[in-house]
PDB file of N, CA and C in Angstrom:
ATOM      1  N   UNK A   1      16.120  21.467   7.402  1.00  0.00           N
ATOM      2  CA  UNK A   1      15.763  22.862   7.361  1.00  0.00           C
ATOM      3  C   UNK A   1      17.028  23.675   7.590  1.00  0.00           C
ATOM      4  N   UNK A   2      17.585  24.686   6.642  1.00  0.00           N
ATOM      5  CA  UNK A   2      18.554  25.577   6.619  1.00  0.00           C
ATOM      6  C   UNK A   2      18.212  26.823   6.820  1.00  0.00           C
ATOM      7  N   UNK A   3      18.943  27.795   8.176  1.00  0.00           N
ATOM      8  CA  UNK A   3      18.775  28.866   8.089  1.00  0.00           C
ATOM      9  C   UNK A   3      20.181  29.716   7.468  1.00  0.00           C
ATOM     10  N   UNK A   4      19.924  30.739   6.822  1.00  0.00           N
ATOM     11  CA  UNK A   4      21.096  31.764   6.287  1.00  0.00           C
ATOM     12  C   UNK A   4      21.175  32.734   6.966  1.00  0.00           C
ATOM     13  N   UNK A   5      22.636  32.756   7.623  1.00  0.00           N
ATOM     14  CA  UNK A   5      22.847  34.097   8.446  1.00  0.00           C
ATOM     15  C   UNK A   5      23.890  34.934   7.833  1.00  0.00           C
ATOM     16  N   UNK A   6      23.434  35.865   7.651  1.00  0.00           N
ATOM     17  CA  UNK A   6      24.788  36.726   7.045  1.00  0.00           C
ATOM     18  C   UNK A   6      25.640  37.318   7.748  1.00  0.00           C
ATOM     19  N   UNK A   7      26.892  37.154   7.440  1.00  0.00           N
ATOM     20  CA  UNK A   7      27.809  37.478   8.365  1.00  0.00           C
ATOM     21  C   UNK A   7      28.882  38.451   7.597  1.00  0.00           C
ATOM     22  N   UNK A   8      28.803  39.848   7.291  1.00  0.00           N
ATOM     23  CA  UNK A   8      29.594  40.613   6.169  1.00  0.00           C
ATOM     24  C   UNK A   8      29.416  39.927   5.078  1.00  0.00           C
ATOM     25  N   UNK A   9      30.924  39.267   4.650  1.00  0.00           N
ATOM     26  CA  UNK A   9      30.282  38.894   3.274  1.00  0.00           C
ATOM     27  C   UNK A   9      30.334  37.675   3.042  1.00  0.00           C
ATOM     28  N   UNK A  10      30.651  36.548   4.079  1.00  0.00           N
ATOM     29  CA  UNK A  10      30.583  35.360   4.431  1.00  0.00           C
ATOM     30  C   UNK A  10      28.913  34.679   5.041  1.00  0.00           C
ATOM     31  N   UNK A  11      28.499  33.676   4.377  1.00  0.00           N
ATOM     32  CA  UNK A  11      27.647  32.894   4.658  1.00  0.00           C
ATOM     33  C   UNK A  11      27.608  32.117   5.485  1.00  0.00           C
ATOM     34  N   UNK A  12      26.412  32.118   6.789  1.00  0.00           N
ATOM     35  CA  UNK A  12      26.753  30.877   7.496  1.00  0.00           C
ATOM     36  C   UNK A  12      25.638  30.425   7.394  1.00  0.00           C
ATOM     37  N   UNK A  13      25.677  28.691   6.920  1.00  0.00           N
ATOM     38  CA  UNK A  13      24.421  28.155   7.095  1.00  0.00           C
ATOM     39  C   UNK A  13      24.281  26.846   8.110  1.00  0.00           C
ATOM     40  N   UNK A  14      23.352  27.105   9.137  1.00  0.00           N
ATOM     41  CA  UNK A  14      23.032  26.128  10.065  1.00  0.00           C
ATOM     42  C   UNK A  14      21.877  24.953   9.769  1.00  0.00           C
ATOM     43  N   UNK A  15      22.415  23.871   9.919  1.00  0.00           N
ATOM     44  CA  UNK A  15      21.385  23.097   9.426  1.00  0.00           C
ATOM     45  C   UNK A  15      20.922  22.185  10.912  1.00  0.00           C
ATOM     46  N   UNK A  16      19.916  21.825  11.062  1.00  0.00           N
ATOM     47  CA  UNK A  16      18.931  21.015  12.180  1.00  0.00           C
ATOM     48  C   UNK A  16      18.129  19.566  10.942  1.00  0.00           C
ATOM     49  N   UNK A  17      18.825  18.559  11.493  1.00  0.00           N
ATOM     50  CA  UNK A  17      18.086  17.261  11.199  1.00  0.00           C
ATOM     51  C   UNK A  17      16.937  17.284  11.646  1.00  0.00           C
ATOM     52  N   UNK A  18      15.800  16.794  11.198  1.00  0.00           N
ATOM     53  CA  UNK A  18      14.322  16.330  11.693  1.00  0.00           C
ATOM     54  C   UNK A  18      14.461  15.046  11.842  1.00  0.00           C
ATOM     55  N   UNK A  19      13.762  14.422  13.176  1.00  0.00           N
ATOM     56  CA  UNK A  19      14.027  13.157  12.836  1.00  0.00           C
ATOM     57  C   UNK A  19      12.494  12.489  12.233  1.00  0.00           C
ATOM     58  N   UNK A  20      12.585  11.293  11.971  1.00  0.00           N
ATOM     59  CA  UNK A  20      10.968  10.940  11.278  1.00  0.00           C
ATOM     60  C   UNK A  20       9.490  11.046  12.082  1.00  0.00           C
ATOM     61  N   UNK A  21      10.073  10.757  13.686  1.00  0.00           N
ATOM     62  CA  UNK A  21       8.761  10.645  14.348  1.00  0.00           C
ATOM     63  C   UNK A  21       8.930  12.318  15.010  1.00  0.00           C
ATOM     64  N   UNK A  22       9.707  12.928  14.611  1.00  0.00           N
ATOM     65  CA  UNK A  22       9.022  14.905  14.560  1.00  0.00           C
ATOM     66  C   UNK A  22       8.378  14.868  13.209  1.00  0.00           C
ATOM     67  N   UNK A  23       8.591  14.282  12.516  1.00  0.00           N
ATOM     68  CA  UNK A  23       7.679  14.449  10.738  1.00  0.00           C
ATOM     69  C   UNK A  23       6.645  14.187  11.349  1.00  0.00           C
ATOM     70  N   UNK A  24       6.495  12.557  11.708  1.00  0.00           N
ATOM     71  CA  UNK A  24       4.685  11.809  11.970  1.00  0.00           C
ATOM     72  C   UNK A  24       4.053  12.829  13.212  1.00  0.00           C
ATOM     73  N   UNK A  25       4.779  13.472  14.230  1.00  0.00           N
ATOM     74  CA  UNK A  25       3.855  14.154  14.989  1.00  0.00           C
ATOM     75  C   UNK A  25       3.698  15.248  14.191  1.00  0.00           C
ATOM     76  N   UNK A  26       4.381  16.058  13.975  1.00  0.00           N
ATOM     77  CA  UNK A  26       3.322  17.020  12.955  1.00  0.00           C
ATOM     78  C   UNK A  26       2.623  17.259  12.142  1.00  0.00           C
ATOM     79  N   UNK A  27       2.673  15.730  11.053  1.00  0.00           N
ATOM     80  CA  UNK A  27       1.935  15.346  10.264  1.00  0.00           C
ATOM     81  C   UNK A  27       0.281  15.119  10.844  1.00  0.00           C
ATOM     82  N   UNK A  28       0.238  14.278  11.525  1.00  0.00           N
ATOM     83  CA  UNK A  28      -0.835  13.813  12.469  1.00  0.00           C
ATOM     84  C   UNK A  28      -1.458  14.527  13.924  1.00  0.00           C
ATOM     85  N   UNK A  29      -0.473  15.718  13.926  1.00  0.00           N
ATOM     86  CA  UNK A  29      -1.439  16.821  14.612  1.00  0.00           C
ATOM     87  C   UNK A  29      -1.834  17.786  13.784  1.00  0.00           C
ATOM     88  N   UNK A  30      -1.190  17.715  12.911  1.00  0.00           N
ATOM     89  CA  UNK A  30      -2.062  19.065  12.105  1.00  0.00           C
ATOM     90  C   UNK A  30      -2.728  18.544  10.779  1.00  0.00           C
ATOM     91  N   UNK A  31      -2.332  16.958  10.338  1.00  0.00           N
ATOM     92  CA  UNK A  31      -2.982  17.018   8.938  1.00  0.00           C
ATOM     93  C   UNK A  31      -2.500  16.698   8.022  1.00  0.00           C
ATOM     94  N   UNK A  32      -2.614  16.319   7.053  1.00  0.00           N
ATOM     95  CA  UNK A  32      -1.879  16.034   5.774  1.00  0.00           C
ATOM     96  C   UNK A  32      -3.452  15.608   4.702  1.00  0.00           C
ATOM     97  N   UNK A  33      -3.354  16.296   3.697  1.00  0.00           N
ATOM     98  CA  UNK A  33      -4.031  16.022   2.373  1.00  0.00           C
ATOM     99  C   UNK A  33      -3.296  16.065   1.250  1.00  0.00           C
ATOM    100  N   UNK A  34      -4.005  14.953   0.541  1.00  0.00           N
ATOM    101  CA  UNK A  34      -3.271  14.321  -0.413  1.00  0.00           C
ATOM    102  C   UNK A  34      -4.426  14.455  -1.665  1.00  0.00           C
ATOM    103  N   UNK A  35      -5.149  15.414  -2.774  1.00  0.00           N
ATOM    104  CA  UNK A  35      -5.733  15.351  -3.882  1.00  0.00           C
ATOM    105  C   UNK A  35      -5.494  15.226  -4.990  1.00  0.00           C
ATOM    106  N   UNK A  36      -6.116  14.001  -5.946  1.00  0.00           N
ATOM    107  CA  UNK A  36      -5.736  14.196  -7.381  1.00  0.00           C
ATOM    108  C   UNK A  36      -6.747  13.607  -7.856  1.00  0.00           C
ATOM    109  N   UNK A  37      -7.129  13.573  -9.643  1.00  0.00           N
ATOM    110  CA  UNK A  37      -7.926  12.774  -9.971  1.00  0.00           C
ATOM    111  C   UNK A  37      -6.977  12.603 -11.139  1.00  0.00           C
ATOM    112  N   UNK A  38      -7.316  11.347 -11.475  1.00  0.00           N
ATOM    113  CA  UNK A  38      -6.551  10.289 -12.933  1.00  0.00           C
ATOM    114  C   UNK A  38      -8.022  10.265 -13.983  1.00  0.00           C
ATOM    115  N   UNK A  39      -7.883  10.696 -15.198  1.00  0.00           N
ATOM    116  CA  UNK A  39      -8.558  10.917 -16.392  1.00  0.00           C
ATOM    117  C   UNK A  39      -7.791  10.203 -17.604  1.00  0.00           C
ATOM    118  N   UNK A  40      -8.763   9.151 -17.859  1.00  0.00           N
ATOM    119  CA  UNK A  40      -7.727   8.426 -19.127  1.00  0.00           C
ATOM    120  C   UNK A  40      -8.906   8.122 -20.430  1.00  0.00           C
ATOM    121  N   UNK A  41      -8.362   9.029 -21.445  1.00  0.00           N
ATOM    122  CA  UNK A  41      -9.351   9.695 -22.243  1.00  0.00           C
ATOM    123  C   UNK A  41      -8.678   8.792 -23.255  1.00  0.00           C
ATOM    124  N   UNK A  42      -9.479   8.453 -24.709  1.00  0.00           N
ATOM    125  CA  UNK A  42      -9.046   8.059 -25.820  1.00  0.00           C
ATOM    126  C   UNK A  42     -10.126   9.020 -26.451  1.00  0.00           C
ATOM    127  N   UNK A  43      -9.034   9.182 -27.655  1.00  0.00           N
ATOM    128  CA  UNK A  43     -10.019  10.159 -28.851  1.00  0.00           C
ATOM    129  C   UNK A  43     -10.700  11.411 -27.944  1.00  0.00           C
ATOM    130  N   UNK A  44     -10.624  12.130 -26.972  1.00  0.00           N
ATOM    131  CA  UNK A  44     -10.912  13.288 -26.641  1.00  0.00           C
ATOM    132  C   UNK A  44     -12.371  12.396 -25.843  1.00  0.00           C
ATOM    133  N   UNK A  45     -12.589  11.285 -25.981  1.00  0.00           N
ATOM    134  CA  UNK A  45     -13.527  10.317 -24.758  1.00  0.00           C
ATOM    135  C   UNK A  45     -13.186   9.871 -23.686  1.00  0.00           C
ATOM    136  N   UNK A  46     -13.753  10.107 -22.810  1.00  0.00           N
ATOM    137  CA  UNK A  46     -13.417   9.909 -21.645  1.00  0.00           C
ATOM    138  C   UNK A  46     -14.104   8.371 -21.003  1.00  0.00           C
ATOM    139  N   UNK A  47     -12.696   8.018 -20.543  1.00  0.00           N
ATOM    140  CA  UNK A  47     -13.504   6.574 -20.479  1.00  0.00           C
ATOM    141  C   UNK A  47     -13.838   5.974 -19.191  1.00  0.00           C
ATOM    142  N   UNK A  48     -12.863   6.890 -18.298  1.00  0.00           N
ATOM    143  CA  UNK A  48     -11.958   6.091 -16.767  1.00  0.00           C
ATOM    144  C   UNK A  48     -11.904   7.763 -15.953  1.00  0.00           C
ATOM    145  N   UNK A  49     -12.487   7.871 -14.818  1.00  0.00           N
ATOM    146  CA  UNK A  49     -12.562   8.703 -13.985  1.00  0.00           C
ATOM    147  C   UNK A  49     -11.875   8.440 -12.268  1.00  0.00           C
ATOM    148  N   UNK A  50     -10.729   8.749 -12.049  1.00  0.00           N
ATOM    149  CA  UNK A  50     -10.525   8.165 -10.721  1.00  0.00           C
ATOM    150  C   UNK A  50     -10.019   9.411  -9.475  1.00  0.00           C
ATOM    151  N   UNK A  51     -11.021   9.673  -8.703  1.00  0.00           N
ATOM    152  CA  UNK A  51     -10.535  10.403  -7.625  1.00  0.00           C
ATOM    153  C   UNK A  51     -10.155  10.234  -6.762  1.00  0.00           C
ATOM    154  N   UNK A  52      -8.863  10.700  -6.256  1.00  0.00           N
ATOM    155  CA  UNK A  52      -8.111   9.814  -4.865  1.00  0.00           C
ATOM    156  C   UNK A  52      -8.278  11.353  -3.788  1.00  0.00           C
ATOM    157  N   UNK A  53      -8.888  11.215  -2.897  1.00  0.00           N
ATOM    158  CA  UNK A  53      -8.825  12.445  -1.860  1.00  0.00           C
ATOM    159  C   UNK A  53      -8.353  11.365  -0.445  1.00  0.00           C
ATOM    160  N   UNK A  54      -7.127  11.304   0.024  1.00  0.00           N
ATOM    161  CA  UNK A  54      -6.163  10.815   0.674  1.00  0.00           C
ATOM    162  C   UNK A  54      -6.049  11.984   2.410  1.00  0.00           C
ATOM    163  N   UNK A  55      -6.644  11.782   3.587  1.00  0.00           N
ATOM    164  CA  UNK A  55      -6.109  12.854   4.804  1.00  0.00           C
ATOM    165  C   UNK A  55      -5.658  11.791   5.672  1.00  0.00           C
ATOM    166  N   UNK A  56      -4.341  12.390   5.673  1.00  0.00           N
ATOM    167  CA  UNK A  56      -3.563  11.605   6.968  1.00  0.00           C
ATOM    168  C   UNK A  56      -3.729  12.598   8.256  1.00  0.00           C
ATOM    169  N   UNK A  57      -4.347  11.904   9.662  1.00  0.00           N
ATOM    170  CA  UNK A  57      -4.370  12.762  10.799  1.00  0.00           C
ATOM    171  C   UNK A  57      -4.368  11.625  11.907  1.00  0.00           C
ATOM    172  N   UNK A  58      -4.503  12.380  12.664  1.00  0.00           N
ATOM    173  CA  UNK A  58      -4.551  11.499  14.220  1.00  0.00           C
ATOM    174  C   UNK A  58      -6.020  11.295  13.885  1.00  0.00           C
ATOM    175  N   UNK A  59      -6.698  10.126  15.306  1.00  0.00           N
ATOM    176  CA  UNK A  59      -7.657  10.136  15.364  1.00  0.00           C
ATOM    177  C   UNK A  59      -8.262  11.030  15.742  1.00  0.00           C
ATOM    178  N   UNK A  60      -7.785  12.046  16.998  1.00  0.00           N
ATOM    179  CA  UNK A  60      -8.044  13.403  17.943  1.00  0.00           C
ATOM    180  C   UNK A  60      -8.453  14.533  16.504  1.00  0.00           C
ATOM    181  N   UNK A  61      -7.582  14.717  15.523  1.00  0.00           N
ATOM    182  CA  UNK A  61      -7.734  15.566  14.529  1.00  0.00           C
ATOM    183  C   UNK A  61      -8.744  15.211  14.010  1.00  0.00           C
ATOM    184  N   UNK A  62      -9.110  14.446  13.357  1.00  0.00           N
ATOM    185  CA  UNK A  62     -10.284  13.588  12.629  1.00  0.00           C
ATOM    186  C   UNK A  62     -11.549  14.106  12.977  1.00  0.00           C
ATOM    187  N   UNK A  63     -11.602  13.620  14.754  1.00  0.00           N
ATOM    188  CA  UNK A  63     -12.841  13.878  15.021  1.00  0.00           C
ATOM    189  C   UNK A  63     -13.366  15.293  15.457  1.00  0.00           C
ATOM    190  N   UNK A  64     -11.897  15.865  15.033  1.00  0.00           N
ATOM    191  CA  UNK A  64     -12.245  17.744  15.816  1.00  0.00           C
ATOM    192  C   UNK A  64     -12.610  18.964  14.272  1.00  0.00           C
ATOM    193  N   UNK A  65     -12.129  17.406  12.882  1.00  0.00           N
ATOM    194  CA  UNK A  65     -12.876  18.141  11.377  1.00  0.00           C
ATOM    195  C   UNK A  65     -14.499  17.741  11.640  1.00  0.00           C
ATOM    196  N   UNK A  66     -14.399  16.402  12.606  1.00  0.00           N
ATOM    197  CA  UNK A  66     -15.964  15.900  11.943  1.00  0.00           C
ATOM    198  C   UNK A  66     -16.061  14.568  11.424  1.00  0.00           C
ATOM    199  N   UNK A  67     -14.706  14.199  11.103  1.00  0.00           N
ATOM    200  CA  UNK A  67     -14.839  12.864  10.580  1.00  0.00           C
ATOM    201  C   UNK A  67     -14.616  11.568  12.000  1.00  0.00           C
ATOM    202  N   UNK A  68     -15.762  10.780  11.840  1.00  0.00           N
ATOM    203  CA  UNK A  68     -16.062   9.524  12.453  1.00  0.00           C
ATOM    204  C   UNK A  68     -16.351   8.212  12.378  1.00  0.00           C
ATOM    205  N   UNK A  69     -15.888   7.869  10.969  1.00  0.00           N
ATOM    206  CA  UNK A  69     -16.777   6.789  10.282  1.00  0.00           C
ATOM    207  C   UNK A  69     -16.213   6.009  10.487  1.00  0.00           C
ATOM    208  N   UNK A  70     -15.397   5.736  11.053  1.00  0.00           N
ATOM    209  CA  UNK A  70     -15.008   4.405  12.292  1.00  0.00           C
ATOM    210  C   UNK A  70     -15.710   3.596  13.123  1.00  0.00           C
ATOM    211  N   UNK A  71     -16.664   4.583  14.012  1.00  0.00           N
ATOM    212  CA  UNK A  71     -17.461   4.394  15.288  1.00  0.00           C
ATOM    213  C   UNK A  71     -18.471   3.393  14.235  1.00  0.00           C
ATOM    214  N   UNK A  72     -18.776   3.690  13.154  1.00  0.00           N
ATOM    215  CA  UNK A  72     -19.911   2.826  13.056  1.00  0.00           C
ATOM    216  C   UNK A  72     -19.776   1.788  11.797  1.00  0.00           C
ATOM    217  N   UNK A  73     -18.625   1.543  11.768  1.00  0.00           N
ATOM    218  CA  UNK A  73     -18.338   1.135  10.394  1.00  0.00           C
ATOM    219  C   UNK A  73     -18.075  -0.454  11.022  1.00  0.00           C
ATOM    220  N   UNK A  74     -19.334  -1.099  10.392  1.00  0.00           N
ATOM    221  CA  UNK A  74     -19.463  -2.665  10.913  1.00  0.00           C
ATOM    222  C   UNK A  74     -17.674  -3.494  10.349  1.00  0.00           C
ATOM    223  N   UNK A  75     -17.533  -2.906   9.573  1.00  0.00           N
ATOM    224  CA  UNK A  75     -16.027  -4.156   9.267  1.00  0.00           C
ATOM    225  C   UNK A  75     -15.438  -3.784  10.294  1.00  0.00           C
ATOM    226  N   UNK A  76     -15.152  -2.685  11.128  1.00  0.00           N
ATOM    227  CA  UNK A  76     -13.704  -2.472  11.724  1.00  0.00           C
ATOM    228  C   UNK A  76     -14.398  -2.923  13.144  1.00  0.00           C
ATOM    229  N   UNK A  77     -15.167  -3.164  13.825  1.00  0.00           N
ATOM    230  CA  UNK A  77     -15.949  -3.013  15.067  1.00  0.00           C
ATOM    231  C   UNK A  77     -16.076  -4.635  15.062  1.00  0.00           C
ATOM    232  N   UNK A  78     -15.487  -4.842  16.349  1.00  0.00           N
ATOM    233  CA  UNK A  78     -15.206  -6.475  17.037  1.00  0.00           C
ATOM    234  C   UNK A  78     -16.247  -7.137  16.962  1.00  0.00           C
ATOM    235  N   UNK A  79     -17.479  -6.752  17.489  1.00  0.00           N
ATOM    236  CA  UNK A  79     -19.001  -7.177  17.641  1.00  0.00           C
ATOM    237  C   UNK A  79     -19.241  -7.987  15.799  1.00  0.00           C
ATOM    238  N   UNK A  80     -19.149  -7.001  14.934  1.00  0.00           N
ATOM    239  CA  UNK A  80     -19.287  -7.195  13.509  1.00  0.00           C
ATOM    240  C   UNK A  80     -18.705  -8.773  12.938  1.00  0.00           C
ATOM    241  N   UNK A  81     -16.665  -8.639  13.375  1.00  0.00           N
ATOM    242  CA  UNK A  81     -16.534  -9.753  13.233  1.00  0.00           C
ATOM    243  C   UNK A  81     -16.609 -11.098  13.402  1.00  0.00           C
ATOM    244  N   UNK A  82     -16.894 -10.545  14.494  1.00  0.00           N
ATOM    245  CA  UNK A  82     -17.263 -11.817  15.552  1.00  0.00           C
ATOM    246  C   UNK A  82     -18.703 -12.631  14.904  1.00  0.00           C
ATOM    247  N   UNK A  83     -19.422 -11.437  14.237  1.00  0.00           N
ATOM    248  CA  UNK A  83     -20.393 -12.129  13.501  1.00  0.00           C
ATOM    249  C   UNK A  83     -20.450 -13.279  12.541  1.00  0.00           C
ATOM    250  N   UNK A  84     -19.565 -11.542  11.463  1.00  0.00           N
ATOM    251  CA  UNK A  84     -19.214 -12.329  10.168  1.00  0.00           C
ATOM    252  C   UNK A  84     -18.770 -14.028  10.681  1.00  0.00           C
ATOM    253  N   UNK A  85     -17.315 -14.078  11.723  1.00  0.00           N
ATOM    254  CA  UNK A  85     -16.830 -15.624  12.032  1.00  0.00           C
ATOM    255  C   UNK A  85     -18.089 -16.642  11.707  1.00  0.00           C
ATOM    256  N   UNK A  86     -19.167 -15.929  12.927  1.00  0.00           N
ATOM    257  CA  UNK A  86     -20.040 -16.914  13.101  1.00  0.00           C
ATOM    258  C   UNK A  86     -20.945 -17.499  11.923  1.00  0.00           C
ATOM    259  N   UNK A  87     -21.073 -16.910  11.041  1.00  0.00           N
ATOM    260  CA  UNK A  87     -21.906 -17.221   9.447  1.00  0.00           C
ATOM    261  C   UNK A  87     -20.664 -17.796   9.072  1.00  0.00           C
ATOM    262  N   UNK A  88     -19.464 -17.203   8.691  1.00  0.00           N
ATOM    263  CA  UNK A  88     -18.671 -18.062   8.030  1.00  0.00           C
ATOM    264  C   UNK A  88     -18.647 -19.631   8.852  1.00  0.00           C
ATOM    265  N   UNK A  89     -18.544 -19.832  10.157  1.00  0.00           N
ATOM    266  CA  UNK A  89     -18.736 -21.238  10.283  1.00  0.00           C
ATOM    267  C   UNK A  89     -19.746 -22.022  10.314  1.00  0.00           C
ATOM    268  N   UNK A  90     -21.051 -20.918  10.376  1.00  0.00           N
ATOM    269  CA  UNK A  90     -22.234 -21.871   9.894  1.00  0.00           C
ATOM    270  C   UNK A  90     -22.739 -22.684   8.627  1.00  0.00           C
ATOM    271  N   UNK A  91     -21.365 -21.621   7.659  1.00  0.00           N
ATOM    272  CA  UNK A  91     -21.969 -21.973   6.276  1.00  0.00           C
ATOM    273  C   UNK A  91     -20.365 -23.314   6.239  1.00  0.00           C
ATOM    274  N   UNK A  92     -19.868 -23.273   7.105  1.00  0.00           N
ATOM    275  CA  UNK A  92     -19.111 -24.624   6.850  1.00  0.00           C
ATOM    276  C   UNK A  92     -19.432 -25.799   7.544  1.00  0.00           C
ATOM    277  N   UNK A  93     -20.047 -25.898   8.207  1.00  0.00           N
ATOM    278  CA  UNK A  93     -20.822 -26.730   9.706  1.00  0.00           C
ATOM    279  C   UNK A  93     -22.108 -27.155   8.183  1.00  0.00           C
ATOM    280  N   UNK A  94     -22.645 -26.366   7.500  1.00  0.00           N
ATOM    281  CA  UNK A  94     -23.548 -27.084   6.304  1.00  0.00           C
ATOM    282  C   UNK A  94     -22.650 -27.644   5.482  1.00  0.00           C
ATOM    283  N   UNK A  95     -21.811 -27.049   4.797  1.00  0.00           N
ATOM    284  CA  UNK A  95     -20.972 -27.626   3.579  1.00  0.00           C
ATOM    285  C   UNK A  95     -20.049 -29.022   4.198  1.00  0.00           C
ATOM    286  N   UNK A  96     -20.374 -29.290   5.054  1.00  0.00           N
ATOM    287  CA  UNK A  96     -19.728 -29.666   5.368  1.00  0.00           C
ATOM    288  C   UNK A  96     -20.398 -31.432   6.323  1.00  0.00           C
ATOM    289  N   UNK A  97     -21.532 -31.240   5.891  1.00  0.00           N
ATOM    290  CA  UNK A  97     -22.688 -31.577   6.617  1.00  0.00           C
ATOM    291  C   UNK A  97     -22.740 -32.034   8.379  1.00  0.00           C
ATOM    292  N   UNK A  98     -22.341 -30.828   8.584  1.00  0.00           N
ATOM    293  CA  UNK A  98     -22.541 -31.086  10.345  1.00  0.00           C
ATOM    294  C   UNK A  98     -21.335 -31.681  11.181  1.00  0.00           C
ATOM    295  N   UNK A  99     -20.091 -32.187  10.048  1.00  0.00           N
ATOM    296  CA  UNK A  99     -18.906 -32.615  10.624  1.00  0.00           C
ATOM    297  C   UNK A  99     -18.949 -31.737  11.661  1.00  0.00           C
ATOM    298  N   UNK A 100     -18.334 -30.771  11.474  1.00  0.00           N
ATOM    299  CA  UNK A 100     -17.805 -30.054  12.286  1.00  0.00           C
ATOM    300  C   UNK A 100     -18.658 -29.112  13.220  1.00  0.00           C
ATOM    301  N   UNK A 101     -17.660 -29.419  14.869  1.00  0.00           N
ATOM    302  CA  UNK A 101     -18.679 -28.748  16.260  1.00  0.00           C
ATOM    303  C   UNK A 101     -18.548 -26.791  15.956  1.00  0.00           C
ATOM    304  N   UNK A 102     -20.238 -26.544  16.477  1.00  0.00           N
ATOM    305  CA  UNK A 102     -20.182 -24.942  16.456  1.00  0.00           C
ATOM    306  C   UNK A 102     -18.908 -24.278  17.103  1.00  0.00           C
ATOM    307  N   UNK A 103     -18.542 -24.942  18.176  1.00  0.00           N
ATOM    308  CA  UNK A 103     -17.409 -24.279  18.892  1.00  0.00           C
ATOM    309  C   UNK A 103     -16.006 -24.847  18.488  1.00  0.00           C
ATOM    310  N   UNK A 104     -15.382 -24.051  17.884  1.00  0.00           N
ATOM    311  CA  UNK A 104     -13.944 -25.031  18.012  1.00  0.00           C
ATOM    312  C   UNK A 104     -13.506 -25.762  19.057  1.00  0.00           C
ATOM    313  N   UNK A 105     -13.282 -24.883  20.243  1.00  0.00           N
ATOM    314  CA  UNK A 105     -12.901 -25.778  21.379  1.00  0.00           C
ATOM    315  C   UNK A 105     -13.631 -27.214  21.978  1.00  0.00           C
ATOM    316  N   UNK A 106     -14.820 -27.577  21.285  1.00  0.00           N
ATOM    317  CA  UNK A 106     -14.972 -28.680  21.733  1.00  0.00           C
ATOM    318  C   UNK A 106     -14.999 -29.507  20.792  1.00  0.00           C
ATOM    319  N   UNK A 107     -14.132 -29.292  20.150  1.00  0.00           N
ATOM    320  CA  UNK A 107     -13.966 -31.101  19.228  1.00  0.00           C
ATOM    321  C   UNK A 107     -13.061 -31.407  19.948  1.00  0.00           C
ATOM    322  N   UNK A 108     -13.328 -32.982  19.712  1.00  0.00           N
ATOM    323  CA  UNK A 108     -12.256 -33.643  20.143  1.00  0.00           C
ATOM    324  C   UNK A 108     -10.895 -34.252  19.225  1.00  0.00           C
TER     325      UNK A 108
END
């Protein structure tokens, strides 16, 4: 960022480096949106519709627009995976026909 100070008829310009994590805190306290959509038409037909609506924020920002879809969003939530694990090793404990113990830690 450059400021211009005039000085008669001489220019002085002062410049101040930003460093990156003054970018990410202001980015992520106040926001960042990112909109576009991609249209890929043949013959004046439209074939392919793609909308990207992109907001970079803190979590604190997020939840002070409204957005929360974290709290309940089974992929990201420990309880969930812990599930999924458990089907994924049930369905190998079958494929597998029973070789293998429910718990890892107790095979021998």
């Amino acid at each position: 960022m450059a400021q211009r100070m005039t000085s008669g008829s001489a220019a002085i310009v002062e410049t101040r480096s930003v460093s990156l994590v003054e970018v990410l805190d202001r980015v992520l306290d106040k926001g960042l949106v990112v909109a576009g959509d991609i249209r890929v038409s043949l013959a004046n037909v439209e074939l392919l519709t793609i909308q990207i609506r992109l907001l970079v924020c803190s979590i604190d920002k997020a939840e002070k627009i409204g957005m929360s879809w974290w709290r309940d969003d089974g992929f990201i939530q420990s309880s969930a995976i812990d599930e999924r694990l458990a089907r994924i090793e049930q369905r190998l404990d079958a494929m597998a026909g029973g070789e293998r113990s429910a718990d890892p830690r107790k095979r021998g």
